[in-house]
C-alpha atoms as a PDB file:
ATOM      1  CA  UNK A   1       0.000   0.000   0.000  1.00  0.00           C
ATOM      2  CA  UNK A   2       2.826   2.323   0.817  1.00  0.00           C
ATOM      3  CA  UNK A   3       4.270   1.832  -2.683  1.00  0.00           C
ATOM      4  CA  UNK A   4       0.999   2.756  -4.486  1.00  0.00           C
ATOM      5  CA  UNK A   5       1.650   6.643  -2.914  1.00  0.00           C
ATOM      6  CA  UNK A   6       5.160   7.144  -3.134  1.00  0.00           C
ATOM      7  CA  UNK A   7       5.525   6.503  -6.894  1.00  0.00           C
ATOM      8  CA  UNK A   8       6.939   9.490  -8.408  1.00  0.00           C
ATOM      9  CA  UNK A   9       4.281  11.966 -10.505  1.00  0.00           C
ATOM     10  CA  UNK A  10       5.228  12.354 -13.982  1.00  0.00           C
ATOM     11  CA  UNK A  11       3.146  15.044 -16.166  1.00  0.00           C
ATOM     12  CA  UNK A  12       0.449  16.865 -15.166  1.00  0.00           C
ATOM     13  CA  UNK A  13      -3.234  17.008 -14.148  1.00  0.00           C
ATOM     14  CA  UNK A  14      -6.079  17.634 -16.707  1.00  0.00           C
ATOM     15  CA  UNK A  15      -7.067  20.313 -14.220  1.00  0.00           C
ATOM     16  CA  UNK A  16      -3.717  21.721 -13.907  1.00  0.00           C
ATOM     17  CA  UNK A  17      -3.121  21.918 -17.632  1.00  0.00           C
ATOM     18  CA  UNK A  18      -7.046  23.454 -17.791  1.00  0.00           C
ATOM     19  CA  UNK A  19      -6.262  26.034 -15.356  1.00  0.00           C
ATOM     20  CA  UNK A  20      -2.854  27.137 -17.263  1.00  0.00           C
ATOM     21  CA  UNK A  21      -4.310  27.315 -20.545  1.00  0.00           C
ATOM     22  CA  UNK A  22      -7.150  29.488 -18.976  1.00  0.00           C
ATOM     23  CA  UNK A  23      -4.609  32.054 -17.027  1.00  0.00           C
ATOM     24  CA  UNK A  24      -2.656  32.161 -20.590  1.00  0.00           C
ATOM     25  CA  UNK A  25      -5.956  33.147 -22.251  1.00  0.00           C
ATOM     26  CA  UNK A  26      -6.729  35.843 -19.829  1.00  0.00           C
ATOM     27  CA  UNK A  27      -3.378  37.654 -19.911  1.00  0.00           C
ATOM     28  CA  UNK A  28      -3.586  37.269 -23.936  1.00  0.00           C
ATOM     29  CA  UNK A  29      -6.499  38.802 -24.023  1.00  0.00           C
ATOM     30  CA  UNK A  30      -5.956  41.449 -21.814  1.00  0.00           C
ATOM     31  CA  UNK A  31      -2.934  42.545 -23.697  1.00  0.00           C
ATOM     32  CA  UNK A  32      -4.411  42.537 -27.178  1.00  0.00           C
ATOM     33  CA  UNK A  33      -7.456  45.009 -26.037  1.00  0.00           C
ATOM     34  CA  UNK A  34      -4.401  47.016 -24.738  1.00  0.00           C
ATOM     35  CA  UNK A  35      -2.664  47.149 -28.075  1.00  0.00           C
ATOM     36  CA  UNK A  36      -5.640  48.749 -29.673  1.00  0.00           C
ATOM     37  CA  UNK A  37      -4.709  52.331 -29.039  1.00  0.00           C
ATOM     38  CA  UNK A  38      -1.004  51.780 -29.792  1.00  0.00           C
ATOM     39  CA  UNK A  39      -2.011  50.090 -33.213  1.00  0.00           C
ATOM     40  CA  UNK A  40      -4.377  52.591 -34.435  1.00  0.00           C
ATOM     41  CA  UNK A  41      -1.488  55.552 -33.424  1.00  0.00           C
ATOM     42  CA  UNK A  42       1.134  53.424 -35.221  1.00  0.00           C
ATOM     43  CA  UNK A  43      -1.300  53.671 -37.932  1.00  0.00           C
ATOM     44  CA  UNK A  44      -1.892  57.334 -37.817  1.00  0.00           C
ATOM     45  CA  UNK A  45       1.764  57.967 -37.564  1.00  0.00           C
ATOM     46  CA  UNK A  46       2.644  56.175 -40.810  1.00  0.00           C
ATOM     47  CA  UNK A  47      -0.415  58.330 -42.854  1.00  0.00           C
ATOM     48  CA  UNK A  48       1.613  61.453 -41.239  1.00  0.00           C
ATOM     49  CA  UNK A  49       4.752  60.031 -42.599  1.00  0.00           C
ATOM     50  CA  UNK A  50       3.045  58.999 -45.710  1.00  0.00           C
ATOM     51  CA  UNK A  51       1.737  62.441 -46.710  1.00  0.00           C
ATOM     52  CA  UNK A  52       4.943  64.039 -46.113  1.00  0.00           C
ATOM     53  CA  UNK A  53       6.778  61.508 -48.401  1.00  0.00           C
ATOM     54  CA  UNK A  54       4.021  62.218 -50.773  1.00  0.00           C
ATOM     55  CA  UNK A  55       4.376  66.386 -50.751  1.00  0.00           C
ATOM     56  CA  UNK A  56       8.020  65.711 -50.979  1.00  0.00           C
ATOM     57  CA  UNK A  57       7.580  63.929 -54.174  1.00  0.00           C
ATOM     58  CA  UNK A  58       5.210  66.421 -55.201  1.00  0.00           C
ATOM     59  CA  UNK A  59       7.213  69.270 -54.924  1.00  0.00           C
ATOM     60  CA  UNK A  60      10.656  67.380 -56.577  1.00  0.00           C
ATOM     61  CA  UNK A  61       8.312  66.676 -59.380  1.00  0.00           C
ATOM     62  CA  UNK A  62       6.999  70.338 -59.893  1.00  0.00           C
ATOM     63  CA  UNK A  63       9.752  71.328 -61.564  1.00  0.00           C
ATOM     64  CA  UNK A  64      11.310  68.074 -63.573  1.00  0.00           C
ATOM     65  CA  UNK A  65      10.363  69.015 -66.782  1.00  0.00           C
ATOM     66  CA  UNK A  66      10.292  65.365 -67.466  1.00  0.00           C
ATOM     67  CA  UNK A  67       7.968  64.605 -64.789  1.00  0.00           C
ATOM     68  CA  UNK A  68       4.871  66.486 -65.166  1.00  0.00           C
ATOM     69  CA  UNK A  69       6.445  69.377 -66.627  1.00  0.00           C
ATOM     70  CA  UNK A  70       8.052  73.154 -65.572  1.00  0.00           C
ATOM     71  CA  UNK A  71       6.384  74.659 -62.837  1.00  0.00           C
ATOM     72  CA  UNK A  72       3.059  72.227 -62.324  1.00  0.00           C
ATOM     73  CA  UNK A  73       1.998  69.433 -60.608  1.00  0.00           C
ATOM     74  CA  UNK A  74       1.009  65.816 -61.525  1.00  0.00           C
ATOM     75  CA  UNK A  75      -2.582  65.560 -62.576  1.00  0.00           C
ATOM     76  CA  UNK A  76      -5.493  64.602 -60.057  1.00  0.00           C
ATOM     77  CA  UNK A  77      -8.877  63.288 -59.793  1.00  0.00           C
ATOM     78  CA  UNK A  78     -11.589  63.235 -56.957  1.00  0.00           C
ATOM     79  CA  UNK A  79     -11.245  60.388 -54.763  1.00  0.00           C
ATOM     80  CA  UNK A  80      -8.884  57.685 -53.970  1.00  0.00           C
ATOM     81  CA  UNK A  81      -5.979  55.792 -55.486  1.00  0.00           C
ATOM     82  CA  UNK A  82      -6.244  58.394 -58.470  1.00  0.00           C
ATOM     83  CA  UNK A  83      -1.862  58.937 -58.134  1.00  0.00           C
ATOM     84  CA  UNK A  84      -0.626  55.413 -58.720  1.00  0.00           C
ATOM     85  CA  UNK A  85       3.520  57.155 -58.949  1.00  0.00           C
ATOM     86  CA  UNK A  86       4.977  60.721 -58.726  1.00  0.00           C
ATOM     87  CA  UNK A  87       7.163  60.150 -61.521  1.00  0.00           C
ATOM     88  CA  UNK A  88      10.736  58.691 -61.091  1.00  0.00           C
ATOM     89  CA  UNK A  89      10.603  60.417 -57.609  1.00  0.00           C
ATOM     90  CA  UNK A  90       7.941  57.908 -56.005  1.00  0.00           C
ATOM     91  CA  UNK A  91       7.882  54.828 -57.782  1.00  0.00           C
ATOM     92  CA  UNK A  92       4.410  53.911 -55.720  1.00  0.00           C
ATOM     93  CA  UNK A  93       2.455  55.762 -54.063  1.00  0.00           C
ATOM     94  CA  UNK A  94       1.815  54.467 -50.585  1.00  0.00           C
ATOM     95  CA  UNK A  95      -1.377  52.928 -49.682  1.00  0.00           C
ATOM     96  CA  UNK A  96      -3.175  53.519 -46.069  1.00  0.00           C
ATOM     97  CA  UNK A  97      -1.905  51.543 -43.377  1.00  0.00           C
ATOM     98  CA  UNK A  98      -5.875  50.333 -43.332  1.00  0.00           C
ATOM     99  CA  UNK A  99      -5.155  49.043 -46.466  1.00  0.00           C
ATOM    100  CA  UNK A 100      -5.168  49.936 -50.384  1.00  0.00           C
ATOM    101  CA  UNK A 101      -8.920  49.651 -50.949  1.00  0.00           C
ATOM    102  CA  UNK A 102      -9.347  52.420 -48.315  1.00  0.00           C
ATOM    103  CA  UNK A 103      -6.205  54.629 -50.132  1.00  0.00           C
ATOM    104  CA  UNK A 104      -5.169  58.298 -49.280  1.00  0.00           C
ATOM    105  CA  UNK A 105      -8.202  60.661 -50.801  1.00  0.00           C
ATOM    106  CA  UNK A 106      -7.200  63.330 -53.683  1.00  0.00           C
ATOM    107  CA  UNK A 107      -9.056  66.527 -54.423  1.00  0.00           C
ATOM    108  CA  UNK A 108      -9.358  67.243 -57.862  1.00  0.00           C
ATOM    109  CA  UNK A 109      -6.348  69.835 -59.443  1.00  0.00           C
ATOM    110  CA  UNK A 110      -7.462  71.649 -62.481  1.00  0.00           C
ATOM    111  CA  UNK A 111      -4.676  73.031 -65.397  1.00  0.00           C
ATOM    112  CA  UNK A 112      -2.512  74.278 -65.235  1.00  0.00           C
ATOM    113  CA  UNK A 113      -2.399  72.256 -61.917  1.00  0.00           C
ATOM    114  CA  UNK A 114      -0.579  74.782 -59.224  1.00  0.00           C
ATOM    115  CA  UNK A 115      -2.061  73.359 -56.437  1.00  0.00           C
ATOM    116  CA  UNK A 116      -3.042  69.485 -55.322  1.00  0.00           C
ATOM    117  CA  UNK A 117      -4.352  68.068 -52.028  1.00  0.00           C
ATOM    118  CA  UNK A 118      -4.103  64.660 -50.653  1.00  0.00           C
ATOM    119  CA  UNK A 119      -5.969  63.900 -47.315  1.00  0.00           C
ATOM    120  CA  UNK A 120      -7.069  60.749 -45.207  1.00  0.00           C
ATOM    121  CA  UNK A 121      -8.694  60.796 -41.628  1.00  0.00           C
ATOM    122  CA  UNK A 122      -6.956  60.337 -38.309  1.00  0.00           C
ATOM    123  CA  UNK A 123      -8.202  57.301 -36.009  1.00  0.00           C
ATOM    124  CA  UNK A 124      -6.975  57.966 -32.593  1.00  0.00           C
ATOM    125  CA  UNK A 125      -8.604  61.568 -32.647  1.00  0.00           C
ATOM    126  CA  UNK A 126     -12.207  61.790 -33.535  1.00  0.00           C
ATOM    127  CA  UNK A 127     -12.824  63.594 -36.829  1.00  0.00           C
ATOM    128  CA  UNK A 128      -9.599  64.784 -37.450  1.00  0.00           C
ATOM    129  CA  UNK A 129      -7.643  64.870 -41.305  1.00  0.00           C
ATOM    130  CA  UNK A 130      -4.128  65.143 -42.074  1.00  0.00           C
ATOM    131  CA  UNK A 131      -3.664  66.911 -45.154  1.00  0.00           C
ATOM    132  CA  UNK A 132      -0.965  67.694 -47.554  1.00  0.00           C
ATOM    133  CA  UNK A 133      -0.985  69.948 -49.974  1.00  0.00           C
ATOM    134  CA  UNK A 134       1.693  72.609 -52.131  1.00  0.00           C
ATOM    135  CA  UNK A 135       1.614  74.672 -48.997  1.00  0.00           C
ATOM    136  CA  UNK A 136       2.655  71.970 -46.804  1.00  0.00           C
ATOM    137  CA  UNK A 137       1.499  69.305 -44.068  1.00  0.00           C
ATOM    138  CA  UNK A 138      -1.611  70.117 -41.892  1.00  0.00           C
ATOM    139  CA  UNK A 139      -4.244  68.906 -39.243  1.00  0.00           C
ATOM    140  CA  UNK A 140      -7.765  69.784 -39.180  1.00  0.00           C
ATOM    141  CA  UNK A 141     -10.343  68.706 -36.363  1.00  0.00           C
ATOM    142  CA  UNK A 142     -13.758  69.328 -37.232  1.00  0.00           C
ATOM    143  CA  UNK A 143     -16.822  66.834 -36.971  1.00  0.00           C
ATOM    144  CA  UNK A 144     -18.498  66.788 -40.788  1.00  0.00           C
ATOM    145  CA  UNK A 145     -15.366  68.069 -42.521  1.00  0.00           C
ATOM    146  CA  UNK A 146     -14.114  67.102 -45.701  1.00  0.00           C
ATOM    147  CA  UNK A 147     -11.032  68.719 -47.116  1.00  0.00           C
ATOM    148  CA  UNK A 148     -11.234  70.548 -50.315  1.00  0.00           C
ATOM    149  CA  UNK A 149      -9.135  72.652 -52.575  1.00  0.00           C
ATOM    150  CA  UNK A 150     -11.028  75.548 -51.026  1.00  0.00           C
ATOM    151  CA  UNK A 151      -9.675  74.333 -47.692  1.00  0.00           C
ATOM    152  CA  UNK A 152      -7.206  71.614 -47.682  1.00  0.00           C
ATOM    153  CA  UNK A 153      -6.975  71.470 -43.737  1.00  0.00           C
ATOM    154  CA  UNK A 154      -7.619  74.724 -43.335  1.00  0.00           C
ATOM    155  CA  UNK A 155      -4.902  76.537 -46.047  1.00  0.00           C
ATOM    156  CA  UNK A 156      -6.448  77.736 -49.251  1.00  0.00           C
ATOM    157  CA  UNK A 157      -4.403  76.013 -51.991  1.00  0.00           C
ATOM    158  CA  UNK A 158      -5.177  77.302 -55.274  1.00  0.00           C
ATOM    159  CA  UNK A 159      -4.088  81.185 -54.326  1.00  0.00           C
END
């Protein structure tokens, strides 16, 4: 009888293993709703980055003859995706960090195309845009706005 409870244990429980895997699933859990924030500023940091990377091309472009000619910028259209590359100075443009079917919004230039403005909305603060444009990098907070050429985050372009 005394040899029956002095054998050594070798492995573990059912209940022990149960009660690990359920501590591990807690503390995972716990951790990933904490990462939200810091993903969605990650994500807002690269569309800053982004945009600036973007004007920079932009403004090497605007006077390469060769690119979209003297003293003008590339061509756009309403609406995403419409800039696929900035000449030989940006290969690709970018996508979103939220992917390329959402894309960074254009405003429509018109000739002889002095002015362009590229925008896409901020997560971590509510209804705030990042905007670039030929006068620069800007943020805009206002609930219901949509930048324009009129007001490209709050900077008149086309003057």
């Amino acid at each position: 009888m005394l040899q029956i409870f002095s054998k050594n244990k070798k492995g573990f429980t059912l209940i022990e293993l149960l009660v690990v895997i359920a501590v591990i699933g807690m503390l995972a859990s716990i951790v990933l709703v904490s990462m939200g924030p810091a993903r969605k500023k990650a994500r807002d940091t690269r569309r800053m980055a982004d945009l600036r990377q973007i004007t920079s091309g932009m403004e090497m472009c605007y006077d390469d003859s060769t690119c979209a000619g003297t003293d003008r910028y590339i061509a756009t259209t309403a609406g995403a995706n419409t800039v696929t590359s900035i000449g030989t100075y940006m290969a690709k443009v970018p996508c979103d960090p939220s992917g390329c079917t959402v894309g960074y919004n254009w405003t429509a230039n018109a000739s002889p195309y002095q002015y362009y403005c590229v925008y896409s909305k901020l997560e971590v603060i509510a209804d705030t845009w990042t905007c670039a444009s030929n006068k620069g990098t800007m943020q805009k907070t206002l609930a219901g706005y949509t930048p324009s050429n009129a007001d490209c985050c709050g900077v008149n372009v086309t003057q």
